[in-house]
C-alpha atoms as a PDB file:
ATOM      1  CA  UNK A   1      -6.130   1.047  -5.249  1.00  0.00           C
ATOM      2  CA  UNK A   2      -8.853   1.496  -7.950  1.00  0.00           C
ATOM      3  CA  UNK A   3      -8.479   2.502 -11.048  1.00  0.00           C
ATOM      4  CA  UNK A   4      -8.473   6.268 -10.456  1.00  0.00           C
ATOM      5  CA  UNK A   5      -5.690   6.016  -8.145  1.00  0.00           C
ATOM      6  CA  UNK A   6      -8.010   5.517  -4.679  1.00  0.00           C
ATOM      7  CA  UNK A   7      -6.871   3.614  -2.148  1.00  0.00           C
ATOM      8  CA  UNK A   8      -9.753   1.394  -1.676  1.00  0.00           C
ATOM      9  CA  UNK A   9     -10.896   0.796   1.838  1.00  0.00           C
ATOM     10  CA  UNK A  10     -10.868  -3.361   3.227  1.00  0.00           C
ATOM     11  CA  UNK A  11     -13.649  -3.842   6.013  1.00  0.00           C
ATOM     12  CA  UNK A  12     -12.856  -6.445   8.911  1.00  0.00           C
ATOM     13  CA  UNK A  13     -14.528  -7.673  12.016  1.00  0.00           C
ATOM     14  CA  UNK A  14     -11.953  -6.824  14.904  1.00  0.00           C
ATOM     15  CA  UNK A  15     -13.022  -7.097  18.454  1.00  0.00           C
ATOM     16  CA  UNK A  16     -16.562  -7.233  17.417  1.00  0.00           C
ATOM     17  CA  UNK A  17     -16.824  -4.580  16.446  1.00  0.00           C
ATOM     18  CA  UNK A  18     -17.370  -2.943  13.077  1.00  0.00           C
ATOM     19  CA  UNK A  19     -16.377  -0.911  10.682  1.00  0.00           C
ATOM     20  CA  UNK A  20     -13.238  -1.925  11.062  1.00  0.00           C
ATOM     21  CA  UNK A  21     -11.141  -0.027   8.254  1.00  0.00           C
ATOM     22  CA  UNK A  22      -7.681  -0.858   7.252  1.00  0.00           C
ATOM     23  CA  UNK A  23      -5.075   0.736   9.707  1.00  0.00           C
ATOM     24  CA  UNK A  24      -3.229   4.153   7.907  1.00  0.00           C
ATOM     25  CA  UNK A  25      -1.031   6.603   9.661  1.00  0.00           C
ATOM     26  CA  UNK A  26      -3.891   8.999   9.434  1.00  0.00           C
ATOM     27  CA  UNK A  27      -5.835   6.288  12.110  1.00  0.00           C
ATOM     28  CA  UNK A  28      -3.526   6.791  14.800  1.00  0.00           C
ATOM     29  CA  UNK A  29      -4.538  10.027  16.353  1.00  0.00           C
ATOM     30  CA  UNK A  30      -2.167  10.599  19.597  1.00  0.00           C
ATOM     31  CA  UNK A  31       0.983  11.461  18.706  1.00  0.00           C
ATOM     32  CA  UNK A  32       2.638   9.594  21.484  1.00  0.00           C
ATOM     33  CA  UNK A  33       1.227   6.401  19.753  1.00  0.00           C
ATOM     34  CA  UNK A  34       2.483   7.528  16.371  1.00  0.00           C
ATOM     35  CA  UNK A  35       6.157   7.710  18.257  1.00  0.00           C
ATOM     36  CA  UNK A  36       5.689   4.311  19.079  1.00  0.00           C
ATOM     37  CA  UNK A  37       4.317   2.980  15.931  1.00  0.00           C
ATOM     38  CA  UNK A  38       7.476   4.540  13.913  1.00  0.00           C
ATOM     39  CA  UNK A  39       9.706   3.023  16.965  1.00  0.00           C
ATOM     40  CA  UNK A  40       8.180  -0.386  16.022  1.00  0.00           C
ATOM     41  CA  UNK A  41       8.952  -0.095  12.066  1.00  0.00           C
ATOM     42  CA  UNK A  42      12.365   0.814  12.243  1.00  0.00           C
ATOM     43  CA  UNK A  43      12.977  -2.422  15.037  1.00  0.00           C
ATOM     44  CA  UNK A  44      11.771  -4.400  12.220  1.00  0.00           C
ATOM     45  CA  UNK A  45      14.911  -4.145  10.559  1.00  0.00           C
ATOM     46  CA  UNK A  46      13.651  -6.370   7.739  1.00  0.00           C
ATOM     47  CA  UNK A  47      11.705  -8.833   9.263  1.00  0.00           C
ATOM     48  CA  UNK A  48       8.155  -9.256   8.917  1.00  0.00           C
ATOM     49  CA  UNK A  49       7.319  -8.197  12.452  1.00  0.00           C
ATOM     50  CA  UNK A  50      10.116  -7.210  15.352  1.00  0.00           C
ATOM     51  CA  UNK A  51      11.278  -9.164  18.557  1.00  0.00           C
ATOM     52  CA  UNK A  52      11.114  -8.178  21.819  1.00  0.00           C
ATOM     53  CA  UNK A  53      15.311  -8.251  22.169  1.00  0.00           C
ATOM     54  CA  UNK A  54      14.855  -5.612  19.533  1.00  0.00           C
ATOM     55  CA  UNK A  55      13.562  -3.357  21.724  1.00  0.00           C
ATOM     56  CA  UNK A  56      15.232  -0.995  24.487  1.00  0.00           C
ATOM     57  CA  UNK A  57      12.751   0.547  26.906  1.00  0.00           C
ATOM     58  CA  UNK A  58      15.052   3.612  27.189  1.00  0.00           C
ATOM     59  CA  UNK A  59      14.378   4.258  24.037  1.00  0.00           C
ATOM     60  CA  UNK A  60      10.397   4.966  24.212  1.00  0.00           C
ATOM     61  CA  UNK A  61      10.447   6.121  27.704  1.00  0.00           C
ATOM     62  CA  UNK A  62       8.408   9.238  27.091  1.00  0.00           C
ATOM     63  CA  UNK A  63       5.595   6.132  26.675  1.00  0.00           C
ATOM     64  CA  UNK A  64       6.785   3.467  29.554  1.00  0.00           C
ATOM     65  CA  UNK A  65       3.820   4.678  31.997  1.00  0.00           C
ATOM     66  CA  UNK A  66       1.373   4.207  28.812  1.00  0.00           C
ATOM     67  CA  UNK A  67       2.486   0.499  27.465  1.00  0.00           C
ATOM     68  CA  UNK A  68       2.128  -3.213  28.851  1.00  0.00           C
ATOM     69  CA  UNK A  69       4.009  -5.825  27.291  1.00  0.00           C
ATOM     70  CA  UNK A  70       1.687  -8.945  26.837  1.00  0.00           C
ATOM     71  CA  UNK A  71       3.027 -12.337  27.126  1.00  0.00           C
ATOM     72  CA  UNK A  72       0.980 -14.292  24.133  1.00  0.00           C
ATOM     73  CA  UNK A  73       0.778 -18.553  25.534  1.00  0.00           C
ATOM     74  CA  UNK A  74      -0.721 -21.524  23.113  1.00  0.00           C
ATOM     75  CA  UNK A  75      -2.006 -24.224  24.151  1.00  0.00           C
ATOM     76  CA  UNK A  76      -4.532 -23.113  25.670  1.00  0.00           C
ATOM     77  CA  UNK A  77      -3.978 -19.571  24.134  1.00  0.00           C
ATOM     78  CA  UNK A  78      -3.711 -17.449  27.139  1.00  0.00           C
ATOM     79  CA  UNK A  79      -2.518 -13.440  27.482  1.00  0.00           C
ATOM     80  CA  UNK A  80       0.072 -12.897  30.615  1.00  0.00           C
ATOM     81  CA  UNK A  81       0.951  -9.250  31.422  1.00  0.00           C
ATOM     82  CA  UNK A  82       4.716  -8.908  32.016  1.00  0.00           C
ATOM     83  CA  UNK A  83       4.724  -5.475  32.418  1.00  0.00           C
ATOM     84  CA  UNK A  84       1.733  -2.650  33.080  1.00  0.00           C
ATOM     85  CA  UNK A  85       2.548   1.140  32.721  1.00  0.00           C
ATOM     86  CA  UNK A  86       2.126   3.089  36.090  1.00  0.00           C
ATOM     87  CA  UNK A  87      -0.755   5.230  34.247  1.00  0.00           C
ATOM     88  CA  UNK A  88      -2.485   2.139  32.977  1.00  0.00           C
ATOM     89  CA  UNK A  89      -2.530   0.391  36.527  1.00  0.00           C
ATOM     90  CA  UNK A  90      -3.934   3.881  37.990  1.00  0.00           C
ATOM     91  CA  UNK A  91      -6.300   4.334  35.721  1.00  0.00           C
ATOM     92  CA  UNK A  92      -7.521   0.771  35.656  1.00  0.00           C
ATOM     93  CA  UNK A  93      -7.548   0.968  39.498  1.00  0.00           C
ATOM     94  CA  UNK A  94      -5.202  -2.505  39.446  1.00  0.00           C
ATOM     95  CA  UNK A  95      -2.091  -3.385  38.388  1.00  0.00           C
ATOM     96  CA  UNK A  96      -1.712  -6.559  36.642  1.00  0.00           C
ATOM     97  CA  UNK A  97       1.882  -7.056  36.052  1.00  0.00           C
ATOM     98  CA  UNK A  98       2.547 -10.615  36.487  1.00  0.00           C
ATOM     99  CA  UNK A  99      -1.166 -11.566  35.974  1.00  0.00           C
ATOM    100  CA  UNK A 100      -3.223 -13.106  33.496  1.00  0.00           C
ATOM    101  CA  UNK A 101      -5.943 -11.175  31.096  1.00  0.00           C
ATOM    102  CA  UNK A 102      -8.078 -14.050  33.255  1.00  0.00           C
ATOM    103  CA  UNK A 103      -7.153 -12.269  36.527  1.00  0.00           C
ATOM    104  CA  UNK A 104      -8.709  -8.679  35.591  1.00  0.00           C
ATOM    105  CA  UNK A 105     -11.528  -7.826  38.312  1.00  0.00           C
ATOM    106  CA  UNK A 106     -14.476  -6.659  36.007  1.00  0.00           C
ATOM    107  CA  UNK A 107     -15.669  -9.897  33.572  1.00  0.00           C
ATOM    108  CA  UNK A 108     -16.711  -7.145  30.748  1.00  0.00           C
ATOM    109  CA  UNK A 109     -13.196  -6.025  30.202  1.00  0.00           C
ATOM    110  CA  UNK A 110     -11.563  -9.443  30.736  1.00  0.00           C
ATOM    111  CA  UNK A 111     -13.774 -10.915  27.867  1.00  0.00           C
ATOM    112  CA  UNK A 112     -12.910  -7.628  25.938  1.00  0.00           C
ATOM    113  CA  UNK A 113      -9.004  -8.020  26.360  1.00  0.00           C
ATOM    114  CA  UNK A 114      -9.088 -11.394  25.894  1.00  0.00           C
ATOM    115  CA  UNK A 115     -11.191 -11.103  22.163  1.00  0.00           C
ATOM    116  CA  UNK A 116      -8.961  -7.921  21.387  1.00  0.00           C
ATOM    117  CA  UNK A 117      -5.764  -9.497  21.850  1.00  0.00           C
ATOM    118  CA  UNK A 118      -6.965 -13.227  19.787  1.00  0.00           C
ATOM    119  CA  UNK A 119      -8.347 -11.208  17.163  1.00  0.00           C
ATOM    120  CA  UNK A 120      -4.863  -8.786  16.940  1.00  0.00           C
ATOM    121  CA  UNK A 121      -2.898 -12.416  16.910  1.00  0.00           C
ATOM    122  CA  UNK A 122      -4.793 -13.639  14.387  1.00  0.00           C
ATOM    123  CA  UNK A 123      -4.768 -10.948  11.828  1.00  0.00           C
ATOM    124  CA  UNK A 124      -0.964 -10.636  12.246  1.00  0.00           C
ATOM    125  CA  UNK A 125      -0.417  -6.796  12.413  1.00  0.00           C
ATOM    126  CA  UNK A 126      -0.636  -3.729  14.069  1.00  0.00           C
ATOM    127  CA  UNK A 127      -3.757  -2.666  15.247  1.00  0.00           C
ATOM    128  CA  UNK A 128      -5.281   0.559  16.807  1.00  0.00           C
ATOM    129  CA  UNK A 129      -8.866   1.899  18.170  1.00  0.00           C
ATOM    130  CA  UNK A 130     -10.648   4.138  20.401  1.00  0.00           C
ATOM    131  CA  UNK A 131     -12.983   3.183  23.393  1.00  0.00           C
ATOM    132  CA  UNK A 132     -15.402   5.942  24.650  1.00  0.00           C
ATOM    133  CA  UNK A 133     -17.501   3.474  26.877  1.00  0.00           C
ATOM    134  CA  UNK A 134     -19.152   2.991  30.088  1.00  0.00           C
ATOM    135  CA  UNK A 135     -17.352  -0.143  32.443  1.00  0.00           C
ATOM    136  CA  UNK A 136     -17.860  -0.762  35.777  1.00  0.00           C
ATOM    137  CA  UNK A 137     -19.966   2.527  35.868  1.00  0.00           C
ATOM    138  CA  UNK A 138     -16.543   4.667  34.627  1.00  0.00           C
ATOM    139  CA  UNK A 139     -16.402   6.188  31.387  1.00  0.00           C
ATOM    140  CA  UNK A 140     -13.208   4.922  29.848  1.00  0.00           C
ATOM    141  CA  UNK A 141     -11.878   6.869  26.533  1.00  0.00           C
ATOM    142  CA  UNK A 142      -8.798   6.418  25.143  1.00  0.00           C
ATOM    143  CA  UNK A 143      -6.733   5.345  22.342  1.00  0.00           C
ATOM    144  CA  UNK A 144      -4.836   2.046  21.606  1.00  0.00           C
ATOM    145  CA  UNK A 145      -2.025   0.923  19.603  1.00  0.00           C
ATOM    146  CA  UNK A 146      -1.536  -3.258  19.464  1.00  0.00           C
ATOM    147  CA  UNK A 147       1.899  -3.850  18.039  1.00  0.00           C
ATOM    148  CA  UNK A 148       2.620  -6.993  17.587  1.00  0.00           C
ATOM    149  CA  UNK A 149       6.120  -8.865  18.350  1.00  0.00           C
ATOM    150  CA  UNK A 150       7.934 -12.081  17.211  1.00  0.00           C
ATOM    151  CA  UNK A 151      11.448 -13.466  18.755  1.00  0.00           C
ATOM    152  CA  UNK A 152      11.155 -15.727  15.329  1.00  0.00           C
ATOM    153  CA  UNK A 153      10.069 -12.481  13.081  1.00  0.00           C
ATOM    154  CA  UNK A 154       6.761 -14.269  12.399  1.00  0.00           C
ATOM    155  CA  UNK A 155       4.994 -16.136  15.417  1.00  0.00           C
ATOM    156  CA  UNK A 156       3.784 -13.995  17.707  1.00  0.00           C
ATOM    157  CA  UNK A 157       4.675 -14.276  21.179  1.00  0.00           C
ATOM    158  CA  UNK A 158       3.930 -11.291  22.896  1.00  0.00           C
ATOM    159  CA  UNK A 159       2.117  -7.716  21.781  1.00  0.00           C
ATOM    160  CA  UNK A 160       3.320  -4.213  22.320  1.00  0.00           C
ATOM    161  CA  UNK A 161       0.414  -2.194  23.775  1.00  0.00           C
ATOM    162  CA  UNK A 162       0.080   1.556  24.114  1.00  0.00           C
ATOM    163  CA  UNK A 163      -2.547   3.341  25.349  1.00  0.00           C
ATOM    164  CA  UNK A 164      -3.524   7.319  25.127  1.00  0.00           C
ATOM    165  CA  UNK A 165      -6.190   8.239  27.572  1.00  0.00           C
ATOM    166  CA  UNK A 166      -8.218  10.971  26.237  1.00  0.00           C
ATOM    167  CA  UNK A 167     -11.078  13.412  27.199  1.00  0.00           C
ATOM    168  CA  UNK A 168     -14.289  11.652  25.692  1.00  0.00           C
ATOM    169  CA  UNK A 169     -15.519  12.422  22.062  1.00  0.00           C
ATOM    170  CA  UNK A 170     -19.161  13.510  21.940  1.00  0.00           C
ATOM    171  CA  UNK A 171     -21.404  10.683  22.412  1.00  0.00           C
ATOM    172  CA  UNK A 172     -22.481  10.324  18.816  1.00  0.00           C
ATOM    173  CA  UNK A 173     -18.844   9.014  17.010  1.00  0.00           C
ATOM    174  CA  UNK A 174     -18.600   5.646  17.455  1.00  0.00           C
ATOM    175  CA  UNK A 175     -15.541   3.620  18.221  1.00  0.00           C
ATOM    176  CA  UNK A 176     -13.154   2.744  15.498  1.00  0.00           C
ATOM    177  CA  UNK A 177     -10.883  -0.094  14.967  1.00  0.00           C
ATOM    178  CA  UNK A 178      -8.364  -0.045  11.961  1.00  0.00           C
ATOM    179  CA  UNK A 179      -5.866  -2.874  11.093  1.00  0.00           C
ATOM    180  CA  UNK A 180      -2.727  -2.322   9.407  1.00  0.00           C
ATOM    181  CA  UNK A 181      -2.859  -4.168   5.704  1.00  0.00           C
ATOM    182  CA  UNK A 182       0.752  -4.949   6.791  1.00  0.00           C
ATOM    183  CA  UNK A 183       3.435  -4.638   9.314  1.00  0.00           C
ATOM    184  CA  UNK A 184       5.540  -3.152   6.524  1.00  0.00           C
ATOM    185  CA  UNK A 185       3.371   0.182   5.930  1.00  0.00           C
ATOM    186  CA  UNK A 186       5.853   3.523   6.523  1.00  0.00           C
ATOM    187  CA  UNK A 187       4.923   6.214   8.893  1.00  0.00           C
ATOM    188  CA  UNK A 188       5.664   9.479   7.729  1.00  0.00           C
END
C-alpha cells in the first residue's frame, strides 16, 4: 500500500503476456471460479499451498465438468493431465486425460499450456486470466483459474485448473492475467 492507504498495483510477465496485475478477488469474474478459489483457501488449512489428499471431488462437483487436474513432472519438467472435465474435452474437441500437454493436437495451444503452466509453477500461486482468441480458426473465450497444489505444502506437484467458457468480450479489451501476491489472500 502507499502512503494514502492504496493498494499499489505489482506488474509481472505471465504467459507472455502483459499487464499482468496482481491477482484480487475482484480479478476472478465467474462465480463458479470464485467457488473454487474459496474451496482452495479453506483446504489450505495452514499450509502455504494445499495437497491434492486435501481435496474431495464431491465437494466442488457443481465444477467437475470445468476442471483438469495437472500432473506437474521435473526432470525434464513435463505437464500430465490426470483428469479433463467433460466440458473441457468437448469444447477442446479432445480429451486428454491420461496425456501429456506434449500430446495436444494444435502446436499453438500446446506451446501456450506448456508456458502457462511453467510460468504458474514458478511464481508459486494462484493464477487467473481470460482468453478471447482465435486457435485453430475457433474463437476460444473463457476464463481460467490455476490453483496450485503441494502433497509437501510447498513443492508443487500438480495444479488445480478451472475453466469458465464465456460469450466473447468485444474485440477491443485485451486479455488479462493477474497473479495472486500470495496463496494466503481471503476471498470474501
Amino acid at each position: 500500500m502507499d502512503a494514502s492507504g492504496r493498494r499499489l498495483i505489482k506488474w509481472a510477465a505471465i504467459a507472455g503476456e502483459r499487464p499482468a496485475r496482481v491477482m484480487e478477488r475482484e480479478d476472478i469474474e465467474s462465480d463458479l471460479l470464485r467457488r473454487l478459489y474459496a474451496y482452495w483457501q479453506g483446504k489450505r488449512a495452514g499450509r502455504l499451498l494445499p495437497a491434492r489428499a486435501a481435496l474431495d471431488p464431491a465437494d466442488f462437483a457443481y465444477a467437475l465438468a470445468n476442471v483438469a487436474l495437472v500432473d506437474v513432472l521435473r526432470d525434464p519438467p513435463r505437464f500430465y493431465f490426470r483428469v479433463v472435465g467433460t466440458e473441457i474435452a468437448r469444447r477442446d474437441g479432445t480429451d486428454l486425460t491420461g496425456k501429456y500437454v506434449d500430446d495436444h493436437p494444435l502446436p499453438e495451444y500446446r506451446a501456450l499450456l506448456r508456458q502457462v503452466y511453467s510460468d504458474v509453477v514458478a511464481a508459486g500461486r494462484p493464477t487467473v486470466f481470460r482468453r478471447d482468441r482465435l486457435m485453430d480458426d475457433k474463437p476460444r473465450q473463457y476464463e481460467v483459474l490455476y490453483l496450485p497444489l503441494a502433497a509437501d505444502g510447498a513443492s508443487i506437484d500438480m495444479l488445480l485448473v478451472g475453466i469458465d467458457f464465456r460469450p466473447s468480450r468485444p474485440a477491443h479489451q485485451p486479455a488479462r492475467v493477474a497473479v495472486a501476491s500470495s496463496p494466503v489472500e481471503r476471498v470474501k
